[in-house]
C-alpha atoms as a PDB file:
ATOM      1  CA  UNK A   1     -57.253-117.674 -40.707  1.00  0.00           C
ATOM      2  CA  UNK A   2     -59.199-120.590 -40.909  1.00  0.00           C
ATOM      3  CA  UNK A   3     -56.088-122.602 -43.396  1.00  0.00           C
ATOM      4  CA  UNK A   4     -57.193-120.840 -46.132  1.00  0.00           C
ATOM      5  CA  UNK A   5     -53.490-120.133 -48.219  1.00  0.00           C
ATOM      6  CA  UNK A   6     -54.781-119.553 -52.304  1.00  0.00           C
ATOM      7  CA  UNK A   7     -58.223-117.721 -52.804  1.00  0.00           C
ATOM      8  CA  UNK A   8     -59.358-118.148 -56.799  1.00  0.00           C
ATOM      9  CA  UNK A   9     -62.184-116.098 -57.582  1.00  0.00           C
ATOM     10  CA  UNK A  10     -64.161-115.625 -60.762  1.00  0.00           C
ATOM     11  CA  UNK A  11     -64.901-111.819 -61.795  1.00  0.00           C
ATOM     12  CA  UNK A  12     -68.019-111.588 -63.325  1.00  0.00           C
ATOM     13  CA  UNK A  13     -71.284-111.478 -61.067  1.00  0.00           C
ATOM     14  CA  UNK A  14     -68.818-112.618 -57.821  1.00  0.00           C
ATOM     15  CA  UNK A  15     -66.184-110.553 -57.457  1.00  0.00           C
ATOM     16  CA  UNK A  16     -67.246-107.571 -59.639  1.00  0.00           C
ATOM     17  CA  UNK A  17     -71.022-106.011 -59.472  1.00  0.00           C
ATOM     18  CA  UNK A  18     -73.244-105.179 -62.091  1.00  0.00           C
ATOM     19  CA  UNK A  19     -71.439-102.219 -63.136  1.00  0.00           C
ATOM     20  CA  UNK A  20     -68.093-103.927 -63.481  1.00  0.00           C
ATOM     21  CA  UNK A  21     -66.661-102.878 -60.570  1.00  0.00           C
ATOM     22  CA  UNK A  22     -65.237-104.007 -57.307  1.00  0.00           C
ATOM     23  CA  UNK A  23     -66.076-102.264 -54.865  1.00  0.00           C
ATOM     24  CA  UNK A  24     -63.969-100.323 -52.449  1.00  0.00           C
ATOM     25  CA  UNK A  25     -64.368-102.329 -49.106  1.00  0.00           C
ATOM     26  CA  UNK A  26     -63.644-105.597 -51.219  1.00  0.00           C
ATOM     27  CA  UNK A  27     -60.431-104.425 -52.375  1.00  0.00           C
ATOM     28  CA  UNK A  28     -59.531-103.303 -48.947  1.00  0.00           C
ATOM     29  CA  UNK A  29     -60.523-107.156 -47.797  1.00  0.00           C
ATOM     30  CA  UNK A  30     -58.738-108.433 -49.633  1.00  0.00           C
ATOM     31  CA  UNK A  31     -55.552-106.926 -49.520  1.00  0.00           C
ATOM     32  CA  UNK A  32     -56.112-107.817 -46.273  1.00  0.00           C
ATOM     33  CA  UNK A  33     -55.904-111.298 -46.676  1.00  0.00           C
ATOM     34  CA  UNK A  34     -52.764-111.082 -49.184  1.00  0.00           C
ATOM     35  CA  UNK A  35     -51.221-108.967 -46.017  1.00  0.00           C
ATOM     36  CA  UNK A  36     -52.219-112.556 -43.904  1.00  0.00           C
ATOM     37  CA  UNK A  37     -50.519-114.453 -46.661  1.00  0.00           C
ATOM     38  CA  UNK A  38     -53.357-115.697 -48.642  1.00  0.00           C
ATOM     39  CA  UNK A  39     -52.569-115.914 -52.542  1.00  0.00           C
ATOM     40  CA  UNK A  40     -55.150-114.403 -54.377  1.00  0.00           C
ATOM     41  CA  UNK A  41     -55.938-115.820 -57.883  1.00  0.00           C
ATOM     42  CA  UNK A  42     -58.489-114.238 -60.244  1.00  0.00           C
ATOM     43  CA  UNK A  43     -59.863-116.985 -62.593  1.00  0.00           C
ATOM     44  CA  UNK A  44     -62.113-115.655 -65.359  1.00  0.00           C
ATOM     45  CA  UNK A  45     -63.293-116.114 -68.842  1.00  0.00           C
ATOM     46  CA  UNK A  46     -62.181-112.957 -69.728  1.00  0.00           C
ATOM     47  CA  UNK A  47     -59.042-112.378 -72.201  1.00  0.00           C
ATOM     48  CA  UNK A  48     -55.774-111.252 -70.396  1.00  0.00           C
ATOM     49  CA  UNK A  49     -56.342-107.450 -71.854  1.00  0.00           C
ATOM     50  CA  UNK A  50     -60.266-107.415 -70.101  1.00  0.00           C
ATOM     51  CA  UNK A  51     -58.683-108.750 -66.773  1.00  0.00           C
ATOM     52  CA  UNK A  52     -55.864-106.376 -66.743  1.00  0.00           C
ATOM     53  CA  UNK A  53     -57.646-103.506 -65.159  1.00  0.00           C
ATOM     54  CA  UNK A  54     -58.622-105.746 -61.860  1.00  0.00           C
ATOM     55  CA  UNK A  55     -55.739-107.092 -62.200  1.00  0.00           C
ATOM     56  CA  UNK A  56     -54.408-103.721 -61.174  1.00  0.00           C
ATOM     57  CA  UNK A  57     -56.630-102.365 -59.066  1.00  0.00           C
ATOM     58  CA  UNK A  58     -56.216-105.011 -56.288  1.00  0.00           C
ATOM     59  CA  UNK A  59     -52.454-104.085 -57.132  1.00  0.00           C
ATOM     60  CA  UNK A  60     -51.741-107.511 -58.078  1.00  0.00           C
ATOM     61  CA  UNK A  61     -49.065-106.078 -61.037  1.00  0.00           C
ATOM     62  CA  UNK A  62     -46.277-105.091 -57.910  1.00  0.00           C
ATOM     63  CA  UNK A  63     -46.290-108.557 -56.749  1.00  0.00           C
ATOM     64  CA  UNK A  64     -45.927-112.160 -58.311  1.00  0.00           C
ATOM     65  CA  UNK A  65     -48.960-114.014 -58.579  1.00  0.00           C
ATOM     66  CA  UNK A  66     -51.407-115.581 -61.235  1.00  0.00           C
ATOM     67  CA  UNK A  67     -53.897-114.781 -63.607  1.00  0.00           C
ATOM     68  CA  UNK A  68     -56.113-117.539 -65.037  1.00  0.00           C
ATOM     69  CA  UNK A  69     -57.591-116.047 -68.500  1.00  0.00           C
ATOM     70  CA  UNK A  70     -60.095-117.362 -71.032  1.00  0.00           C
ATOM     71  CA  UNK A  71     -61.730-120.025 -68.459  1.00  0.00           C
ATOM     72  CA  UNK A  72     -58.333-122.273 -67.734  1.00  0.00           C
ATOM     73  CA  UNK A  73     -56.519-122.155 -71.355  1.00  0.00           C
ATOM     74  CA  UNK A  74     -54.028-119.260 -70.313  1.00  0.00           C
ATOM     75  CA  UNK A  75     -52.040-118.802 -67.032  1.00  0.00           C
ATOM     76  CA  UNK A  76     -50.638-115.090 -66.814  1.00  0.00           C
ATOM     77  CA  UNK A  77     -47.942-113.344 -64.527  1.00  0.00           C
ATOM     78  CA  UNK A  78     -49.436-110.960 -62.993  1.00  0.00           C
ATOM     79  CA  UNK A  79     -46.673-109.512 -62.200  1.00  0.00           C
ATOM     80  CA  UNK A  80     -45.065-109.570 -65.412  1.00  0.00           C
ATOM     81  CA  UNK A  81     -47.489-110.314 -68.025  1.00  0.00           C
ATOM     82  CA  UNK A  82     -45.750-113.347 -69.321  1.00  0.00           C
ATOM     83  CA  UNK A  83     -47.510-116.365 -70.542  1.00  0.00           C
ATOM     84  CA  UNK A  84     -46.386-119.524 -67.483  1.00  0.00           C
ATOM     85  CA  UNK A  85     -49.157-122.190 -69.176  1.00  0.00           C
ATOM     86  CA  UNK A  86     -51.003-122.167 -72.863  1.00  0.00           C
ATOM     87  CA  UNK A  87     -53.063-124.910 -74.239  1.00  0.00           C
ATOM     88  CA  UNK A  88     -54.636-124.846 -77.963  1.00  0.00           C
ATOM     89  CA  UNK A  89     -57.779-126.494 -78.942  1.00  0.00           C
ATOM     90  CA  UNK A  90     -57.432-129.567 -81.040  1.00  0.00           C
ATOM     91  CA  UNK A  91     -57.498-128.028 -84.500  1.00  0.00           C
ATOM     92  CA  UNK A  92     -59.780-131.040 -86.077  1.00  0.00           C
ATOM     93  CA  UNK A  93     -61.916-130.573 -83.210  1.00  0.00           C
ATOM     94  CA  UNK A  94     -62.344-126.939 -83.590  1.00  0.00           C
ATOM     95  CA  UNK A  95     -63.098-127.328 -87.158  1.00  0.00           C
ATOM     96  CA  UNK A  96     -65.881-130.068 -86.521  1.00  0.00           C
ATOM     97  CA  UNK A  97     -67.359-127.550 -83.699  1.00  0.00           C
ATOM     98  CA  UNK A  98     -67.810-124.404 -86.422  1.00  0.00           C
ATOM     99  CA  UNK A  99     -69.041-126.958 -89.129  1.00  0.00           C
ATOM    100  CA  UNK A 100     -72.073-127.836 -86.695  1.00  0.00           C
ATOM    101  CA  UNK A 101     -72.469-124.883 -85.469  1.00  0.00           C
ATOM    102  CA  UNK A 102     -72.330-123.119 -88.599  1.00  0.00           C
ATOM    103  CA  UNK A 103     -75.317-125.494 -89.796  1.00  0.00           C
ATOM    104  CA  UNK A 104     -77.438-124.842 -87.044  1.00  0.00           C
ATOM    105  CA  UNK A 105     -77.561-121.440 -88.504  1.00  0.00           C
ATOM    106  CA  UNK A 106     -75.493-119.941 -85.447  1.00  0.00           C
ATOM    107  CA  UNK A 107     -72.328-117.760 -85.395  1.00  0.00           C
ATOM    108  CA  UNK A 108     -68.998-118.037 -83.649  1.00  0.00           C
ATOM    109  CA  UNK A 109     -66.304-115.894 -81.851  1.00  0.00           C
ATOM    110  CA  UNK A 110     -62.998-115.886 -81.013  1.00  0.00           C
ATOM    111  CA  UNK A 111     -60.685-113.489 -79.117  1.00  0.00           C
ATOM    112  CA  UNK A 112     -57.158-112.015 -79.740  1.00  0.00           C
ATOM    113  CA  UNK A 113     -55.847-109.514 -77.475  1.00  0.00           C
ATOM    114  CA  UNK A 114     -58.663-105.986 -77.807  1.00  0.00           C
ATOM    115  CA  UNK A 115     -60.360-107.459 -80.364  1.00  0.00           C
ATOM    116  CA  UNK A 116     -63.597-110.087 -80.830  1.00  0.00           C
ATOM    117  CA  UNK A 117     -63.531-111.834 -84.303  1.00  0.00           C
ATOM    118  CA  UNK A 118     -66.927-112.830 -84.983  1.00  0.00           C
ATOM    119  CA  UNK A 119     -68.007-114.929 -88.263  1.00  0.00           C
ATOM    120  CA  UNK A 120     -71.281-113.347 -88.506  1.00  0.00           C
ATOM    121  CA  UNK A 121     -72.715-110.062 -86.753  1.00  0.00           C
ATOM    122  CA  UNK A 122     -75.450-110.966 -83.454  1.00  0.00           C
ATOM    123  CA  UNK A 123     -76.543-109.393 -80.473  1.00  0.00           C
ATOM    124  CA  UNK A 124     -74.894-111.242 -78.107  1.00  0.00           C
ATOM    125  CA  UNK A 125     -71.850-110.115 -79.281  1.00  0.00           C
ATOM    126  CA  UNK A 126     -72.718-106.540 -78.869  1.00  0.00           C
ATOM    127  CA  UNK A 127     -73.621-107.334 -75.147  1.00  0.00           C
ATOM    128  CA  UNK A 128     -69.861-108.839 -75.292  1.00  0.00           C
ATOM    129  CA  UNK A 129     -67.968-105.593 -76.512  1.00  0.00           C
ATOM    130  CA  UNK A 130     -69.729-103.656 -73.589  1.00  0.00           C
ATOM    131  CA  UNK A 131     -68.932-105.817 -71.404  1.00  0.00           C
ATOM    132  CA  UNK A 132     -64.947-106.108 -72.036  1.00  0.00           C
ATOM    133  CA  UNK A 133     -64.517-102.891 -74.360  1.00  0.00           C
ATOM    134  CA  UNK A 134     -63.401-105.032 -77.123  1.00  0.00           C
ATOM    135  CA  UNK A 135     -64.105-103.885 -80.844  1.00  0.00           C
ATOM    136  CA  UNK A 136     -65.763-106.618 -82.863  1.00  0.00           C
ATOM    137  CA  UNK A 137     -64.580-107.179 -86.609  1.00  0.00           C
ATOM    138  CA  UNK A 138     -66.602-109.717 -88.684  1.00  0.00           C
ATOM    139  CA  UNK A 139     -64.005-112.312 -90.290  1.00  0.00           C
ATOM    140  CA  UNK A 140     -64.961-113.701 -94.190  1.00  0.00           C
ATOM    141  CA  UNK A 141     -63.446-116.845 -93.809  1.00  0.00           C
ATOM    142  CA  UNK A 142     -63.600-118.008 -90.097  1.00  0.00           C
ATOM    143  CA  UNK A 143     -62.894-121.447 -90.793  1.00  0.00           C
ATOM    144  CA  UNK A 144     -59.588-120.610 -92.116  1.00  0.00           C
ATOM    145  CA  UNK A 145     -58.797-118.426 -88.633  1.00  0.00           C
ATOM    146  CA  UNK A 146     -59.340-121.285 -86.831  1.00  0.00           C
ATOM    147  CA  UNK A 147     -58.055-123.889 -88.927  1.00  0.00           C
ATOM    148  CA  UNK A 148     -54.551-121.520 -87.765  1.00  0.00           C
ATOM    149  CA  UNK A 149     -55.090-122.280 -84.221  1.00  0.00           C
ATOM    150  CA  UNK A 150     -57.077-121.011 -81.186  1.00  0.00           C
ATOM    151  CA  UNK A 151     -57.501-121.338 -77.408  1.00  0.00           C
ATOM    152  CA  UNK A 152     -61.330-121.279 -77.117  1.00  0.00           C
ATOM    153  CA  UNK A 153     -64.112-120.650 -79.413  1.00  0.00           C
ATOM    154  CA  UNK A 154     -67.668-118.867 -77.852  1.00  0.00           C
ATOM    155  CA  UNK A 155     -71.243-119.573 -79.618  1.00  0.00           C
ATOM    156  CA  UNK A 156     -72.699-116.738 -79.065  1.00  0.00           C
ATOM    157  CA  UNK A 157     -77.006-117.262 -78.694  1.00  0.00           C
ATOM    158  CA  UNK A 158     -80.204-117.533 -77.796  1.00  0.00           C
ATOM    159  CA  UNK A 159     -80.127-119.810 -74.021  1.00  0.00           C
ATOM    160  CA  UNK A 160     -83.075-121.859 -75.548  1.00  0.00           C
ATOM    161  CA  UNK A 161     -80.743-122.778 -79.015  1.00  0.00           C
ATOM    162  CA  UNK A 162     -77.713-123.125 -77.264  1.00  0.00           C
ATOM    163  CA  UNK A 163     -78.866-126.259 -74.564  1.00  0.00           C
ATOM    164  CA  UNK A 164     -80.207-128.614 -77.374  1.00  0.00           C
ATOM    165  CA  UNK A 165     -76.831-127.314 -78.954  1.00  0.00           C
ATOM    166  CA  UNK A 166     -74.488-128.252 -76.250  1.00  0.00           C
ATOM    167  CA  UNK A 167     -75.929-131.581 -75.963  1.00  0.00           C
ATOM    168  CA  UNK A 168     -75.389-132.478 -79.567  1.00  0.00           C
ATOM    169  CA  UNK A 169     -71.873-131.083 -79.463  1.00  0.00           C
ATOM    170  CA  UNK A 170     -70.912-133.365 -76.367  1.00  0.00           C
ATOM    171  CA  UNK A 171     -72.626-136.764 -77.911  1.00  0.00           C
ATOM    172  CA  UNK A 172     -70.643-135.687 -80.771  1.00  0.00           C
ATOM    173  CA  UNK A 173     -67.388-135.092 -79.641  1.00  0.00           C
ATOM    174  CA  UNK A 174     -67.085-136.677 -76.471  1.00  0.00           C
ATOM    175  CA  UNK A 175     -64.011-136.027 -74.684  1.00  0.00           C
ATOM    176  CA  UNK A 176     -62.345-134.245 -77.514  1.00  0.00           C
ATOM    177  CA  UNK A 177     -62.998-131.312 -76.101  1.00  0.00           C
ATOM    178  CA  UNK A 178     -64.377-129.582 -72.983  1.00  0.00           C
ATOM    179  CA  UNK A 179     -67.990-127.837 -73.455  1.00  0.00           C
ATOM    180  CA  UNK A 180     -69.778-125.633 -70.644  1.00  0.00           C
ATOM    181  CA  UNK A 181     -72.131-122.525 -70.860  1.00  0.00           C
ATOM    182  CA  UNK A 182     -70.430-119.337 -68.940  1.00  0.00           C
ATOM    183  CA  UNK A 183     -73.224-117.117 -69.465  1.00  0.00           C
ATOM    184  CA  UNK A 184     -76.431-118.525 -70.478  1.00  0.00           C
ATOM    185  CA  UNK A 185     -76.328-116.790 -73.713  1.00  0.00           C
ATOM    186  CA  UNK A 186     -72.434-118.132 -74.433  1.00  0.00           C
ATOM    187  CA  UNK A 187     -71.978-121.498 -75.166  1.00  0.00           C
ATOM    188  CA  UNK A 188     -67.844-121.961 -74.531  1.00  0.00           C
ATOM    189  CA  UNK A 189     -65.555-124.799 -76.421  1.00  0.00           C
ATOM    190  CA  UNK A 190     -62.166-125.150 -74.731  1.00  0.00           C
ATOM    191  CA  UNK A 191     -59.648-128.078 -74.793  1.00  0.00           C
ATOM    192  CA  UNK A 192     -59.962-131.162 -73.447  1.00  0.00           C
ATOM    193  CA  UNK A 193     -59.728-131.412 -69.402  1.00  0.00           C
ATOM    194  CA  UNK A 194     -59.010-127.916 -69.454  1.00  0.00           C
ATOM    195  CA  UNK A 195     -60.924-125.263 -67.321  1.00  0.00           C
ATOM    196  CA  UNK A 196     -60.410-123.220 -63.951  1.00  0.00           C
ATOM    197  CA  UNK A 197     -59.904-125.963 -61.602  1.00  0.00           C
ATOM    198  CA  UNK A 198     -56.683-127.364 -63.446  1.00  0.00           C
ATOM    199  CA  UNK A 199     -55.034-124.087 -63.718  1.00  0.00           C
ATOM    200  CA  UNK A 200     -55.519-123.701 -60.063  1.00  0.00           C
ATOM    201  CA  UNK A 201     -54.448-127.306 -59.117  1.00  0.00           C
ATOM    202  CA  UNK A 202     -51.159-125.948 -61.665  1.00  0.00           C
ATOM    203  CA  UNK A 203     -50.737-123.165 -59.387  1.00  0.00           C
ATOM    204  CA  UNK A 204     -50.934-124.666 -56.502  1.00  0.00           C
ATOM    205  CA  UNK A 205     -48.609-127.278 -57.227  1.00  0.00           C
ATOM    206  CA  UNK A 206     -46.346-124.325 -58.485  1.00  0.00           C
ATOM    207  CA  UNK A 207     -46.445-122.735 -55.118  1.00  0.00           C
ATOM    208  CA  UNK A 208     -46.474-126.103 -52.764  1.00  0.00           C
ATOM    209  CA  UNK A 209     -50.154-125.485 -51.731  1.00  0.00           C
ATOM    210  CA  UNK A 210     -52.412-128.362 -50.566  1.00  0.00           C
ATOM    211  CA  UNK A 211     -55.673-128.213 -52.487  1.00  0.00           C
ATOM    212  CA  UNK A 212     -56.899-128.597 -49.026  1.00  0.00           C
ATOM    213  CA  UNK A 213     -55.707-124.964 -48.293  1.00  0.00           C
ATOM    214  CA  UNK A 214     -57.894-123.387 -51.484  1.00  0.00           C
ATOM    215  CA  UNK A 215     -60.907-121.922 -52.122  1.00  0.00           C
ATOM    216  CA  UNK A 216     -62.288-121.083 -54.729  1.00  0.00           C
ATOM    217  CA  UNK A 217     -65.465-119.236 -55.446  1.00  0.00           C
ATOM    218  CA  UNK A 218     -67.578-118.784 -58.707  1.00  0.00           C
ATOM    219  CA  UNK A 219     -71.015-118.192 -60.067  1.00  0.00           C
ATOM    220  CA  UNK A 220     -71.858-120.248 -63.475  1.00  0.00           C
ATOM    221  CA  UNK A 221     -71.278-123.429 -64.830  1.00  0.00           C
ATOM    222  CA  UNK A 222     -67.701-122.398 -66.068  1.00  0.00           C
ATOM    223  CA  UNK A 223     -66.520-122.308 -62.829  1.00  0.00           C
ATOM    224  CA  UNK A 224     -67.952-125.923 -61.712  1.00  0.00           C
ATOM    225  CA  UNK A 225     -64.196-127.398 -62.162  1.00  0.00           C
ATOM    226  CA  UNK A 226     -62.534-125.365 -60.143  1.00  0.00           C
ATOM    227  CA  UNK A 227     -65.459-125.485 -57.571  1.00  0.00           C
ATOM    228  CA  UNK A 228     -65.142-129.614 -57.474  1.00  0.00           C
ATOM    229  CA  UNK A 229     -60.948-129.213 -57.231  1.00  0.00           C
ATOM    230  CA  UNK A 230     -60.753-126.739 -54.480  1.00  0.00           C
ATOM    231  CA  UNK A 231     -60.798-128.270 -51.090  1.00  0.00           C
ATOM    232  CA  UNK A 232     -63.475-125.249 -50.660  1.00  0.00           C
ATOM    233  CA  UNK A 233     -65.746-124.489 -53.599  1.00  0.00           C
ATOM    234  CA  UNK A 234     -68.188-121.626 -52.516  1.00  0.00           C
ATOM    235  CA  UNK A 235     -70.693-120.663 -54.884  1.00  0.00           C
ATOM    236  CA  UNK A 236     -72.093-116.669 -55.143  1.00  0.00           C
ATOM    237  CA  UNK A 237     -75.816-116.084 -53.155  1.00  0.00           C
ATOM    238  CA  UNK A 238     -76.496-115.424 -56.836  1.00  0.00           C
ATOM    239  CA  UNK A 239     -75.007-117.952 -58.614  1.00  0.00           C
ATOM    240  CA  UNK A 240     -76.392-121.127 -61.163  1.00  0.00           C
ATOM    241  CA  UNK A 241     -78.545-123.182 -59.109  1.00  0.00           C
ATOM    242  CA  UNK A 242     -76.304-126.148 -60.495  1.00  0.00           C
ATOM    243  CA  UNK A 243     -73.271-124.581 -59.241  1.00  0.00           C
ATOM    244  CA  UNK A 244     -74.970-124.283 -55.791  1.00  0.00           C
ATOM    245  CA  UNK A 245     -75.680-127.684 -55.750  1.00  0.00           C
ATOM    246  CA  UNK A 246     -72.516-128.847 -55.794  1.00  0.00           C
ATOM    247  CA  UNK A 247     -70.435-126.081 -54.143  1.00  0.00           C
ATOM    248  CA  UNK A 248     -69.192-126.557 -50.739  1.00  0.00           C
ATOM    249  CA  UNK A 249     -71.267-124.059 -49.331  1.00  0.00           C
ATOM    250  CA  UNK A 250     -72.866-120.498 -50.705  1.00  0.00           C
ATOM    251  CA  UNK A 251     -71.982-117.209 -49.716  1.00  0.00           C
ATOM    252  CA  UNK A 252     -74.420-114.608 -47.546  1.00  0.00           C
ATOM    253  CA  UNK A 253     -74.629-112.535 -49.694  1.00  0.00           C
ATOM    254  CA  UNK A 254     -74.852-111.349 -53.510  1.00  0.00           C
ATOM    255  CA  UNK A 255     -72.241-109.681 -55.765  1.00  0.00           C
ATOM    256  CA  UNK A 256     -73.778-106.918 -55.427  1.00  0.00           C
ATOM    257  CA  UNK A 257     -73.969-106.720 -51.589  1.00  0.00           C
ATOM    258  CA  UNK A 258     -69.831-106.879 -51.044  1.00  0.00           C
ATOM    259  CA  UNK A 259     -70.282-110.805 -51.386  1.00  0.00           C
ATOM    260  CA  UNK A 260     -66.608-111.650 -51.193  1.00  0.00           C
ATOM    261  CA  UNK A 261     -65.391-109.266 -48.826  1.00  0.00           C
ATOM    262  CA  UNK A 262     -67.745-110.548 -46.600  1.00  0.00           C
ATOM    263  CA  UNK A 263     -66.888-114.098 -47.335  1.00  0.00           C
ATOM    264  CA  UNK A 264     -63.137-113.034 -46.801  1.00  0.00           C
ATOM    265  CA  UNK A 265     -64.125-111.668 -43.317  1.00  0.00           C
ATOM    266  CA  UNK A 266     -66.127-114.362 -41.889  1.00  0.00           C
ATOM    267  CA  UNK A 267     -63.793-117.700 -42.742  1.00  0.00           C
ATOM    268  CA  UNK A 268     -60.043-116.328 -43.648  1.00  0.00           C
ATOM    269  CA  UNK A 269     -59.488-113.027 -41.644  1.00  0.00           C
ATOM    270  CA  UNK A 270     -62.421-113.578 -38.738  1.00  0.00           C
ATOM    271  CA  UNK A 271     -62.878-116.487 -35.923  1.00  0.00           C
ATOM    272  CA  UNK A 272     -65.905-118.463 -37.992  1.00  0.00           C
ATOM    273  CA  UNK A 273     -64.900-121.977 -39.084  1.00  0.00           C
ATOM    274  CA  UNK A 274     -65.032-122.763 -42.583  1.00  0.00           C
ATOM    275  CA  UNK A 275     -67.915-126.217 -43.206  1.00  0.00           C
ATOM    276  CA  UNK A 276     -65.795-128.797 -42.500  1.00  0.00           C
ATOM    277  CA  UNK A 277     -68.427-131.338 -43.448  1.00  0.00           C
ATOM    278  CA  UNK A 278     -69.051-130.151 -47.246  1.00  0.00           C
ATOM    279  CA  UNK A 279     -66.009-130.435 -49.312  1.00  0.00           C
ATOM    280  CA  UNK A 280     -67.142-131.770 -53.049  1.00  0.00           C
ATOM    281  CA  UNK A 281     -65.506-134.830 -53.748  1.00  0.00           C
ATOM    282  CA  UNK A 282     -65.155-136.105 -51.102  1.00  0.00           C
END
């Protein structure tokens, strides 16, 4: 099984295809694996309401096991539901982030439960409702909602406004908080040394896992943490050229060619040893 005993994976454009869906064989795979003993972990960017449904289709809700929601701030049950971990944005922080943005002339989101609160309407967030089903309601006075606290905040743009963008917010507030682009039209603020990887290193520490024994596998530049922590970061065929570069290795094939199950059959459930001669980090 190649001493692979926690497999994170990110949802979109890795485990789920274009049309937001994973696709029979994968499931199968990777029940599989669970059947082996492998612990699998789905770590997205999504809300805990747009991961729910994949949640339950791998049937992850009849067993314990773990959830990591909005890219590392939330740690779920998925078994239960329950919050395990939380972590809030800095509120001085937050409000520094919308006063720049705001004065570059750009717009900001935030999510609570089914619902995106935007400060100003924008395409991008339209491309956001489709893609999680979440209704959009435009918010007067956005400062004040997250002046009351909030786990992430998404700048929602252009990919050629948000780059010059991301730079200024990083010179600006250092290590304040942590700044990465998840799609290259969403520009993500989260707190500081939060993301993917140390939710996973949290889980495995909750389940007396060697980072060693974890993979992890992503597409985009909000996965890079958990790609440097695992003791296998794979990157999707597909995937941010960055990513790539610093992944362990990249998979065969795309998303949308059964990617994962046919990463899960090669190195956990087949004879083919995992690279041990490109772990990140090391």
């Amino acid at each position: 099984m190649g001493g692979i005993r926690m497999l994170a994976l990110d949802l979109d454009d890795t485990l789920l295809r274009g049309d937001l869906t994973i696709s029979y064989r994968t499931r199968g795979m990777l029940k599989k694996a669970e059947a082996a003993g492998v612990t699998v972990v789905l770590a997205s960017g999504r809300a805990p309401r747009a991961m729910e449904r994949y949640a339950r289709e791998l049937d992850m809700h009849k067993r314990p096991g773990f959830l990591v929601c909005n890219n590392g701030t939330t740690i779920l049950s998925s078994e239960t539901g329950k919050i395990l971990r939380e972590t809030m944005l800095p509120t001085d922080a937050a409000l520094t982030v919308f006063d720049l943005v705001t004065a570059e002339g750009l717009s900001i989101q935030v999510y609570d439960d089914n619902i995106i609160y935007i400060s100003r309407k924008n395409e991008f967030a339209d491309q956001d409702e489709k893609l999680t089903g979440f209704r959009q309601v435009v918010v007067e006075n956005f400062r004040a909602m997250i002046a009351a606290g909030q786990l992430k905040l998404v700048i929602p743009g252009d990919p050629m406004l948000l780059r010059p963008l991301e730079t200024i917010l990083k010179n600006f507030l250092g290590d304040r908080v942590t700044i990465f682009t998840s799609k290259p039209y969403f520009l993500e603020v989260l707190p500081p040394a939060t993301g993917k990887g140390e939710s996973l290193a949290w889980i495995a520490a909750e389940l007396g896992i060697s980072r060693d024994a974890v993979m992890a596998v992503g597409d985009s530049m909000n996965d890079e943490s958990m790609i440097r922590w695992a003791g296998y970061g794979v990157a999707m065929k597909n995937g941010d050229e960055r990513i790539k570069a610093i992944a362990s290795f990249t998979t065969e094939r795309t998303n949308e060619e059964d990617g994962i199950a046919d990463l899960v059959k090669r190195y956990i459930l087949g004879k083919r040893a995992l690279p041990a001669d490109a772990r990140p980090g090391r």
